[in-house]
Protein backbone atom coordinates (compact mmCIF):
# COMPACT_ATOMS: atom_id res chain seq x y z
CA UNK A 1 73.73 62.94 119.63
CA UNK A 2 75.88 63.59 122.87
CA UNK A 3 77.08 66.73 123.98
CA UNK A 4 81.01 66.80 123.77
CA UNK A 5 82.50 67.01 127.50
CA UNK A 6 83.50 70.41 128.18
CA UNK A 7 85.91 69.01 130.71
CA UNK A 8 89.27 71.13 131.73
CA UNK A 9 89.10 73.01 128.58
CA UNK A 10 91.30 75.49 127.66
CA UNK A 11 90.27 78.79 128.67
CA UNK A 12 90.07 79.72 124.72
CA UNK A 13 86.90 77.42 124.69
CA UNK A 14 85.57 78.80 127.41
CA UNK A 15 85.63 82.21 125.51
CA UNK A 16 84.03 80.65 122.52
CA UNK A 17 81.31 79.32 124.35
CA UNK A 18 80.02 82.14 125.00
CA UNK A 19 79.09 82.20 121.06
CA UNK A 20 78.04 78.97 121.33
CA UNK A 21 74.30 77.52 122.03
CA UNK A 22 73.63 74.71 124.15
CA UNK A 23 72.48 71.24 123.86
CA UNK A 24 72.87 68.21 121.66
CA UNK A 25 69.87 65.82 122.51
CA UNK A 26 68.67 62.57 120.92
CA UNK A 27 66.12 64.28 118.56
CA UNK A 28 65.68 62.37 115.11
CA UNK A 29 66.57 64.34 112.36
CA UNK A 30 64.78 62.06 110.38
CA UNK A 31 61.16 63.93 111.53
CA UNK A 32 61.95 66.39 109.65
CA UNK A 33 59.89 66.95 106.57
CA UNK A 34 61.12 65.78 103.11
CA UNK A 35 62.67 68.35 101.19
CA UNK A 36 62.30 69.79 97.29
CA UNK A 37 64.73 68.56 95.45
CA UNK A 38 65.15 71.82 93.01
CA UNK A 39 68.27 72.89 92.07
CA UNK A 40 70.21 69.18 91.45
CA UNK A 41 73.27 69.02 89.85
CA UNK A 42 73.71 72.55 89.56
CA UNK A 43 76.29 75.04 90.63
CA UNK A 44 76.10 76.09 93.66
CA UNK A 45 77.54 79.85 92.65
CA UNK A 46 78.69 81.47 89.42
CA UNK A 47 80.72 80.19 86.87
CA UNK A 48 80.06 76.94 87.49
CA UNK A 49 79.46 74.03 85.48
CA UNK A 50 75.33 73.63 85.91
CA UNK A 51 75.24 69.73 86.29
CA UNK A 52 77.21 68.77 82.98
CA UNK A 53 79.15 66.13 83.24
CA UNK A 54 81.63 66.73 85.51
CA UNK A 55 85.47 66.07 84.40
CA UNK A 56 87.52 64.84 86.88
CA UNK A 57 90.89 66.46 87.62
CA UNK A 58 93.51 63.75 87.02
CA UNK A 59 95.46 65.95 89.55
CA UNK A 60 98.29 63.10 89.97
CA UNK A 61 100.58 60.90 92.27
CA UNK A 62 103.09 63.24 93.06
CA UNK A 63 106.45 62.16 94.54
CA UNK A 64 107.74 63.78 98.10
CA UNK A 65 109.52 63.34 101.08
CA UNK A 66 107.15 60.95 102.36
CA UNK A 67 108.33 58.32 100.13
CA UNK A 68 111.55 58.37 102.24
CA UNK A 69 109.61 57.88 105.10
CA UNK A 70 107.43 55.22 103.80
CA UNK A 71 110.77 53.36 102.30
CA UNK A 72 112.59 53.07 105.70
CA UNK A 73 109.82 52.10 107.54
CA UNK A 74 110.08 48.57 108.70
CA UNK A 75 106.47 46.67 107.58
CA UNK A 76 104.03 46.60 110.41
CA UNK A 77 105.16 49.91 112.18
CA UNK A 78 103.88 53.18 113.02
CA UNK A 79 105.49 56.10 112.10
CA UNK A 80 104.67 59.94 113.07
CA UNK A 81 105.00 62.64 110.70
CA UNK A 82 106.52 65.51 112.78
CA UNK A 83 104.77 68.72 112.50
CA UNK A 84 101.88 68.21 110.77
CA UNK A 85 99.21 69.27 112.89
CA UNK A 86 95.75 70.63 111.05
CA UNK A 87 95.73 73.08 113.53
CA UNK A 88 98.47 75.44 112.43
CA UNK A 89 96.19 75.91 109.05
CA UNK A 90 92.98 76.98 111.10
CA UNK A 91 91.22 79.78 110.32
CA UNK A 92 92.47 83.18 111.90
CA UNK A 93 92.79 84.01 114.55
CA UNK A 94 93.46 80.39 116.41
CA UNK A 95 90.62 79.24 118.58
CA UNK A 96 91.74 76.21 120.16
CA UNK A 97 88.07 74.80 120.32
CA UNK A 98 86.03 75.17 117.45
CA UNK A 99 89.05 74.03 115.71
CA UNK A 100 89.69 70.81 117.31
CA UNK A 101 86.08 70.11 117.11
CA UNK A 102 86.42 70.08 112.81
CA UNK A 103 87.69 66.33 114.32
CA UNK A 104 85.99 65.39 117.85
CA UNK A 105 82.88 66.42 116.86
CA UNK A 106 81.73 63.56 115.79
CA UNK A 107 83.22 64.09 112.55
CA UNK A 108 85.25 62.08 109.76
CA UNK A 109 87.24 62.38 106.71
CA UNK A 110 87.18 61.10 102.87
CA UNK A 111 90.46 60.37 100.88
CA UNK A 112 91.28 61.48 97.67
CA UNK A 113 92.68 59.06 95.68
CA UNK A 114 93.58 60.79 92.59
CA UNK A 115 95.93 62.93 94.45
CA UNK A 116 96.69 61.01 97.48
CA UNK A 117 95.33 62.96 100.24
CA UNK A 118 93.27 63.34 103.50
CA UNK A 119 90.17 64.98 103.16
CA UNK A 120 88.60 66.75 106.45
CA UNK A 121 85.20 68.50 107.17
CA UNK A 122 83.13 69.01 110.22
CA UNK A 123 82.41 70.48 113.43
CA UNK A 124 78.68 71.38 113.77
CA UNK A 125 76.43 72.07 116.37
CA UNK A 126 77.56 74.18 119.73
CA UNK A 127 80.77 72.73 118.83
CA UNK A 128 82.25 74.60 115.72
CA UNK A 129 81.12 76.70 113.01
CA UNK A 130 83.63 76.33 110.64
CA UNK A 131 83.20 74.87 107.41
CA UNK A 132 86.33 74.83 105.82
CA UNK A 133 88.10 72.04 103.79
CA UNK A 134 91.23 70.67 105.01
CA UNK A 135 93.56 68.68 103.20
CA UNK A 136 96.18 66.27 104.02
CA UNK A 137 98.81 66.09 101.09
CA UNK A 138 100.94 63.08 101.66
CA UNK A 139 103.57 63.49 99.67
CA UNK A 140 104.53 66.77 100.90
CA UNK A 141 103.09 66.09 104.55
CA UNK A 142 101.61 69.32 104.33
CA UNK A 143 97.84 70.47 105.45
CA UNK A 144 95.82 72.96 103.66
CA UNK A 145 92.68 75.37 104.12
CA UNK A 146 91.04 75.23 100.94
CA UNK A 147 87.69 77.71 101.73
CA UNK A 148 87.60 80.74 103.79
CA UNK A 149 84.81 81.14 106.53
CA UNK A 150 81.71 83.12 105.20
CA UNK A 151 82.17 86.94 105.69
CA UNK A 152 81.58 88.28 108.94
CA UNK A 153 82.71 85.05 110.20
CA UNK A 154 86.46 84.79 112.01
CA UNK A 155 88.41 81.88 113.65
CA UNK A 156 86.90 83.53 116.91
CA UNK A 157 83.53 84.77 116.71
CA UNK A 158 80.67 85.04 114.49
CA UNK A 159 77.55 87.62 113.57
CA UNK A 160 74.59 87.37 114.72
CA UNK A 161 72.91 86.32 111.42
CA UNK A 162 75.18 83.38 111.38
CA UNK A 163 73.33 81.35 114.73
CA UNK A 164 69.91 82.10 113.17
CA UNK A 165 68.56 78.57 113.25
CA UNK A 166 65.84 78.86 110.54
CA UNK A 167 68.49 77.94 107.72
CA UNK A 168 69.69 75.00 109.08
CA UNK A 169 67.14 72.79 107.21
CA UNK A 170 68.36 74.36 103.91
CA UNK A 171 71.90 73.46 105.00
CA UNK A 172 73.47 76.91 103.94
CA UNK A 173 74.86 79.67 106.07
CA UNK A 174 72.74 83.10 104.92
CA UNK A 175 74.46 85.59 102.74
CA UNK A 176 72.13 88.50 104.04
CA UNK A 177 72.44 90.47 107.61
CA UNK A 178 69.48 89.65 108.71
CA UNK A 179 66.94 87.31 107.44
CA UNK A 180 63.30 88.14 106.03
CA UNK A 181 61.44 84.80 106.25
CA UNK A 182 57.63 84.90 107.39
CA UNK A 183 56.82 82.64 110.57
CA UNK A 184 54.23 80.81 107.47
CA UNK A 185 57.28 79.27 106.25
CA UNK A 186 58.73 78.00 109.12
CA UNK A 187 57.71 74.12 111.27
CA UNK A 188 56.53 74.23 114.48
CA UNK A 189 60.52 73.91 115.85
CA UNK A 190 61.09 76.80 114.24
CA UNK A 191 62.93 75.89 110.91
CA UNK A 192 62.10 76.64 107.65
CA UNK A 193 60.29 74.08 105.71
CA UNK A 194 62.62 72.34 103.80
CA UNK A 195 60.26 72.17 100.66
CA UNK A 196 60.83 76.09 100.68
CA UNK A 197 64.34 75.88 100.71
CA UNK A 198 64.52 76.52 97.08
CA UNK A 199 62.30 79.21 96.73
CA UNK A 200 63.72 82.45 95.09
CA UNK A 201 63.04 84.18 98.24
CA UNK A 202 64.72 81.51 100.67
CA UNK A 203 67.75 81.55 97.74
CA UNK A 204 68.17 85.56 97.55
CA UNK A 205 69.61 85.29 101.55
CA UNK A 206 71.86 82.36 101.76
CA UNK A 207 75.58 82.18 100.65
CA UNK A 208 75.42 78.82 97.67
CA UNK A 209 79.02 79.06 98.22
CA UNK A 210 78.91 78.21 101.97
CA UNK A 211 77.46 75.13 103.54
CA UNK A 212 76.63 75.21 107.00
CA UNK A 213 79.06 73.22 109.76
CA UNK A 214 77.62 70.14 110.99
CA UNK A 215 78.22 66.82 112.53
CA UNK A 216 79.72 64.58 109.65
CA UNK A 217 79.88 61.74 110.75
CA UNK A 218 79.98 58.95 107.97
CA UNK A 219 78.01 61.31 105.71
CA UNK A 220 80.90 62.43 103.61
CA UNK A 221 82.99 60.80 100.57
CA UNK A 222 85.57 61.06 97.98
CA UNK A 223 84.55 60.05 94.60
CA UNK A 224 87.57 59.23 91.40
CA UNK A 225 84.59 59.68 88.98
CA UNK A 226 84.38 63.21 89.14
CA UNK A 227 87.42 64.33 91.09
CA UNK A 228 85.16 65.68 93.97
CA UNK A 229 85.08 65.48 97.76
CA UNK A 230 81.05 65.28 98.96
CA UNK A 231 78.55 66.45 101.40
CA UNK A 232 76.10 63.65 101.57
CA UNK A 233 73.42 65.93 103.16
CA UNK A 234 73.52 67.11 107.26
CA UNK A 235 72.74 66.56 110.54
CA UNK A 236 73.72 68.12 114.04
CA UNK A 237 74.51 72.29 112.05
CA UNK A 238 75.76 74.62 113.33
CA UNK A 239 74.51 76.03 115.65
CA UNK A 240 71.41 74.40 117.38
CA UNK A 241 72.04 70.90 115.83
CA UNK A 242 68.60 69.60 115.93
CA UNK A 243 67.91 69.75 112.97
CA UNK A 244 68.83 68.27 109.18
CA UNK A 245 69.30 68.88 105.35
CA UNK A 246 69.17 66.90 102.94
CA UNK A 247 71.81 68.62 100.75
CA UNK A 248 74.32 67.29 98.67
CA UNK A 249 77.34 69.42 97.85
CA UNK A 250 80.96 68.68 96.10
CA UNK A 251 83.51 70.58 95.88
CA UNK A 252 85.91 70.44 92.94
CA UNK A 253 89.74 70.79 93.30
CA UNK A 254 90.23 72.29 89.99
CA UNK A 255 87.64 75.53 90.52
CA UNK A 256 88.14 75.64 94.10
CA UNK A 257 84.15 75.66 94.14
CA UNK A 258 81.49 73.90 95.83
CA UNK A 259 78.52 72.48 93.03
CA UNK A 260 75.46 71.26 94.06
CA UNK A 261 74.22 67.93 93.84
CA UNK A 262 70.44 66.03 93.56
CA UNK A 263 69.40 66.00 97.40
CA UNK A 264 69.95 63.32 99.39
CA UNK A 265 66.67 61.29 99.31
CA UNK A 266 66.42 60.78 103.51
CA UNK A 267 67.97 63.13 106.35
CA UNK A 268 70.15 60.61 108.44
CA UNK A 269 72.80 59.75 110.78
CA UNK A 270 74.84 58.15 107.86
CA UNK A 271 77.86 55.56 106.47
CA UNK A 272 79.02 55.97 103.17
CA UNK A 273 81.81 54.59 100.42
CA UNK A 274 82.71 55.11 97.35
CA UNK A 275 83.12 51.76 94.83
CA UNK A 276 85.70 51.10 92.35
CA UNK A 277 83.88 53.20 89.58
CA UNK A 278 83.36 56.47 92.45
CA UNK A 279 79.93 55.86 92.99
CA UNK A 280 78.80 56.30 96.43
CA UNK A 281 77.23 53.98 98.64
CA UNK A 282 75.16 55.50 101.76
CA UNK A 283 73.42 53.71 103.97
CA UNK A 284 70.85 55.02 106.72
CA UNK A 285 68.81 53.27 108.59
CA UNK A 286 66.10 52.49 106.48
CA UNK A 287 67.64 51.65 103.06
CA UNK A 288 70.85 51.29 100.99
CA UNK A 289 71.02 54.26 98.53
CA UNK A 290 73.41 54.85 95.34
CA UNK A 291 74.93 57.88 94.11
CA UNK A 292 75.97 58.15 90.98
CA UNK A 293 77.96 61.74 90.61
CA UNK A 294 78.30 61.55 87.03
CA UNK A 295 74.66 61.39 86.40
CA UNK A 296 74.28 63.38 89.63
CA UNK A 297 71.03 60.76 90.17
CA UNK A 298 70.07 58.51 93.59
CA UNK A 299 69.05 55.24 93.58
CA UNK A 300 67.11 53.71 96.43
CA UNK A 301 67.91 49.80 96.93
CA UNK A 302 67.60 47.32 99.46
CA UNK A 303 64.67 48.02 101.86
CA UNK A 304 66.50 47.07 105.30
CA UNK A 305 69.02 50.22 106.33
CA UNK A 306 71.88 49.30 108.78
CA UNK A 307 73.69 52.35 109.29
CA UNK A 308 74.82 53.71 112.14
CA UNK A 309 75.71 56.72 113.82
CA UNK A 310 79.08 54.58 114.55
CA UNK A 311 80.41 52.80 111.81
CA UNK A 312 83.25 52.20 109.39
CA UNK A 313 82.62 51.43 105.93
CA UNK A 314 84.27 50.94 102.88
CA UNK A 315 84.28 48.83 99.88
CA UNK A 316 85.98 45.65 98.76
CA UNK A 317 86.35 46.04 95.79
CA UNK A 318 87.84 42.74 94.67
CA UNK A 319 84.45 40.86 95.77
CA UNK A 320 82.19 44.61 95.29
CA UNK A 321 81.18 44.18 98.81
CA UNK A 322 80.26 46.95 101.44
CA UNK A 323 81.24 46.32 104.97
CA UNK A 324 80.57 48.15 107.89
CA UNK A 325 81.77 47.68 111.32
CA UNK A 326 80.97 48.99 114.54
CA UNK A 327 81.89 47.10 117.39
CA UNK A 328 83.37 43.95 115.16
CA UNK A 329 81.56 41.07 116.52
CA UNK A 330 78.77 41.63 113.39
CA UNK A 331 79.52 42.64 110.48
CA UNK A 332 76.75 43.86 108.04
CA UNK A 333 77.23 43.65 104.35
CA UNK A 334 75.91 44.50 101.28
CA UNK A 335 76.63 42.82 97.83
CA UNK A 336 76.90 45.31 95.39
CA UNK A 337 77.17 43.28 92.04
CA UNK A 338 73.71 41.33 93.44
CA UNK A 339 70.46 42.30 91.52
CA UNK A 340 68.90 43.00 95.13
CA UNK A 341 71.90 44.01 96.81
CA UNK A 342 71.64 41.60 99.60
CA UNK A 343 71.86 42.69 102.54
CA UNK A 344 73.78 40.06 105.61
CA UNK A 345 75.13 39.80 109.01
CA UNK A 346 78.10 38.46 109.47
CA UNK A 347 79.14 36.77 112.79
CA UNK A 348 82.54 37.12 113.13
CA UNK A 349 85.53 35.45 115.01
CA UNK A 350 89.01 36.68 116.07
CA UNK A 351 88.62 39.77 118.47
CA UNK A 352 89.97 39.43 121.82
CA UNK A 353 88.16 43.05 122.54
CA UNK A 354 85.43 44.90 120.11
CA UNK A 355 86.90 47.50 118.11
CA UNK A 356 85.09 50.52 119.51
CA UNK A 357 82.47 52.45 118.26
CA UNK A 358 82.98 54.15 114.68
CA UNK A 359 86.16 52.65 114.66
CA UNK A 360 88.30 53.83 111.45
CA UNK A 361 88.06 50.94 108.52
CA UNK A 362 89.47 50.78 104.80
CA UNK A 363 90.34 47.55 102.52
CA UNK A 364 93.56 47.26 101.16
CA UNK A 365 93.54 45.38 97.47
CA UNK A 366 96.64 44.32 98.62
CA UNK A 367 96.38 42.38 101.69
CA UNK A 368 92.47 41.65 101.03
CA UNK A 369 91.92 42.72 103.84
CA UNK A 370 89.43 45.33 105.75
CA UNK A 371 91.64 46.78 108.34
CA UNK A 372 89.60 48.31 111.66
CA UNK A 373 91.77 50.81 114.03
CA UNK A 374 90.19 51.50 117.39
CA UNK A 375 93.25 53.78 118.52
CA UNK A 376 96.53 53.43 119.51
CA UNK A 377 98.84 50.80 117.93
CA UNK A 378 95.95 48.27 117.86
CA UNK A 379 94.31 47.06 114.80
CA UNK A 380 92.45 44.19 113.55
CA UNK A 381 92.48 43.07 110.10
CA UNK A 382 89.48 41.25 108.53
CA UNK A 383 88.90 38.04 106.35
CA UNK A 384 85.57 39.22 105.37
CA UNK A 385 84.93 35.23 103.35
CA UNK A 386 86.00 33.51 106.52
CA UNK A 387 84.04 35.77 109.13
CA UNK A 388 87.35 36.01 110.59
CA UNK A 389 89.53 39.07 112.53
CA UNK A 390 93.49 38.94 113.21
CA UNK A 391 94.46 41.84 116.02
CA UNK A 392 97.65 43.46 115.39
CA UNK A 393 100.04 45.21 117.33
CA UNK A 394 101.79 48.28 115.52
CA UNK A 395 105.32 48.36 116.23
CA UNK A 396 107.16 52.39 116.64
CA UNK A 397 105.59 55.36 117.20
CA UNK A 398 102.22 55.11 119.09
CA UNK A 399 99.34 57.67 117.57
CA UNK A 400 97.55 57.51 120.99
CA UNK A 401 94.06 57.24 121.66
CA UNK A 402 91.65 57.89 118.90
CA UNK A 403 88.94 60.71 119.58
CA UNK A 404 86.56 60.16 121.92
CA UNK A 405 83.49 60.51 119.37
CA UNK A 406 84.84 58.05 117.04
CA UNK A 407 87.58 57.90 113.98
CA UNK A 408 85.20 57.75 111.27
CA UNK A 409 87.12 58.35 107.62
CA UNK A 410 90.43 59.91 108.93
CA UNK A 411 91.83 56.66 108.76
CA UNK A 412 92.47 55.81 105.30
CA UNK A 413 94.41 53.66 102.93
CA UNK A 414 96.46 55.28 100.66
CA UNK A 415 96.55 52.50 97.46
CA UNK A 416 99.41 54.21 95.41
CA UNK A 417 101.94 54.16 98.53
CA UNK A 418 100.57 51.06 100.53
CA UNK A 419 100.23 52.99 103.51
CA UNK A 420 97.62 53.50 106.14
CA UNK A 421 97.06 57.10 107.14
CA UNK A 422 95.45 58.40 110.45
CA UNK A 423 94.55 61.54 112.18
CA UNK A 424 93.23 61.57 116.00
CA UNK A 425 92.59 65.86 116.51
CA UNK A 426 93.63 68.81 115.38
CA UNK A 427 96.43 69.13 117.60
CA UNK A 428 97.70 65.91 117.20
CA UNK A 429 100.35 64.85 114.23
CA UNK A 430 99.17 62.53 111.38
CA UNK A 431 100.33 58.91 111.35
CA UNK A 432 101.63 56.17 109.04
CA UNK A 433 101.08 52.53 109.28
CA UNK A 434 103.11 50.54 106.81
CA UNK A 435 101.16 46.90 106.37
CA UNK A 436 103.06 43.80 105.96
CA UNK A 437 103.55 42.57 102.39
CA UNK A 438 100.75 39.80 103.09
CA UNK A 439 98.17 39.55 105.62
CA UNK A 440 99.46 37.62 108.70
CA UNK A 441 98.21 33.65 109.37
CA UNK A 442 94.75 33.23 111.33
């Protein structure tokens, strides 16, 4: 990890850093010890469902103002939507930093495709504590907060409790003042031991409806089978970010709840997407894992991992391939329908310049095509059967540079309106790209 530059900040992140520890280094999250899986599948608070089989909320394509929009855009262009910056739906009162770091922090998105939406979560380490989930609703072009910050916890400052480090390995912020936990249960660093994570005593002072900010990266994902956006487990929390949890937590739409899910079976730097049934494909860098949320059960596959810290992935679903993409010259795939899932490497042509590092990525059904945005009007479109890129020059609006620590999954394809949907930072307004009706000649 890299720290964020702290470069001519606004003096509102200057007073939040005093909050704030210090230091993002390279340490591998991966060191850390396995983890217990007890508790899979179940609620993580009251009420909840206990790991039946979740029923997805049909929730709905809803019509809006966007369609307007959409319907006068010419194909190929950009289009802003005025006034839709995440940041007016931070939590109170405003901080300028720790909210635009939900985003820069090397953090991504999911998209809901039941109910056509943007799905953000992030921040992590020294950069943000806040753990809220923000939605994008297209059709209304309207964001929403859908969690409150734990208690004690505002838009500008937090208790004491709250930049303990020993709970970061459980991957919940503590529901207690001040924690009881013997220096027996902790690792050398300092953490406690993620195989005691589920002990009663570790579970009577944390807060199951509250996991802890992190670094998202690609570890996050939207799956139609259940309805439910996911936490694929952590790395880089709040607030010392070195070190990991192997937690898995959705939250449903229709409760407004967060329910646990069987752990994550490594602690990594991850990519993830979701297939044409909703389950979820994660890949670390050791091995291609399956989640299936339905059965709430992982399944380890193919023995060489190729994810990234910086990658796009998604699915095509036509062929049941997963691509992922960093700087576009390789591509590394996985075929899903194979017995062994094999694993390739693509060598591709077409790119005049790479596409960046975790450059956004999504596959249209429509164009069959994976289409890469580095930022700006540029993107690239992909002929994953011929090896072969197209570059592409938006016309309209221009969304400007993408963040500095990578797009990630805020830039999304929206299959029931044809549309492309990107977000740069928190301060920024969300963007439209409408593709052409067919993918342009090589």
């Amino acid at each position: 990890m890299r720290r964020i530059s702290r470069i001519l900040l606004p003096a509102a992140a200057l007073a939040w850093a005093a909050v704030l520890s210090p230091g993002c280094d390279d340490s591998d999250p991966s060191e850390t010890p396995p983890r217990a899986d007890g508790g899979a599948g179940a609620d993580a608070g009251d009420g909840g469902d206990g790991g039946s089989g979740p029923v997805p909320d049909a929730g709905g394509i809803e019509p809006g103002p966007v369609d307007a929009i959409i319907a006068a855009m010419p194909a190929g262009s950009w289009k802003e939507l005025p006034g839709t910056n995440m940041a007016d739906v931070c939590p109170p009162p405003y901080s300028s930093y720790p909210c635009e770091a939900v985003m820069i922090a090397w953090s991504g998105g999911a998209y809901d495709s039941l109910r056509d939406r943007l799905v953000v979560w992030g921040g992590g380490h020294d950069d943000s504590p806040y753990n809220n989930v923000f939605t994008f609703d297209l059709a209304s072009m309207t964001w929403k907060r859908w969690t409150e910050l734990p208690p004690g916890m505002t838009g500008n400052s937090v208790t004491p409790v709250m930049r303990d480090k020993r709970l970061e390995t459980c991957g919940f912020y503590p529901s207690v003042a001040s924690l009881d936990i013997p220096d027996t249960s902790l690792t050398a660093s300092g953490y406690v031991r993620p195989e005691l994570c589920d002990e009663p005593s570790i579970l009577a002072q944390v807060d199951l409806q509250q996991p802890r900010s992190a670094h998202t990266y690609g570890n996050i994902a939207f799956s139609q089978a259940t309805g439910r956006f996911y936490v694929l487990g952590s790395v880089g929390p709040y607030p010392s970010g070195q070190a990991g949890s192997k937690l898995v937590m959705g939250f449903d739409f229709a409760t407004g709840r967060w329910v646990r899910g069987a752990n994550n079976p490594v602690i990594d730097y991850g990519a993830s997407a979701a297939d044409a049934r909703g389950h979820v494909w994660y890949v670390g860098p050791r091995k291609l894992h399956e989640y299936d949320p339905v059965a709430d059960t992982w399944t380890a596959h193919a023995a060489d991992g190729v994810g990234y810290y910086y990658a796009g992935a998604d699915v095509d679903t036509r062929r049941n391939v997963l691509a992922l993409v960093r700087e576009g010259a390789t591509v590394s795939t996985y075929g899903l329908g194979d017995a062994g899932k094999t694993q390739a490497t693509v060598t591709t042509t077409g790119l005049s310049t790479p596409v960046g590092g975790a450059p956004g990525l999504a596959y249209s059904p429509v164009l069959d095509r994976f289409v890469a945005y580095p930022g700006g009007k540029r993107l690239a479109m992909l002929d994953l059967p011929n090896a072969r890129w197209v570059e592409v020059t938006g016309t309209g609006d221009d969304p400007g540079p993408a963040a500095s620590n990578g797009t990630y999954g805020r830039f999304r394809y929206s299959r029931a309106r044809n549309v492309f949907v990107v977000v740069n930072g928190t301060r920024r307004n969300v963007f439209l790209w409408k593709p052409p009706a067919t993918a342009p000649a090589q």
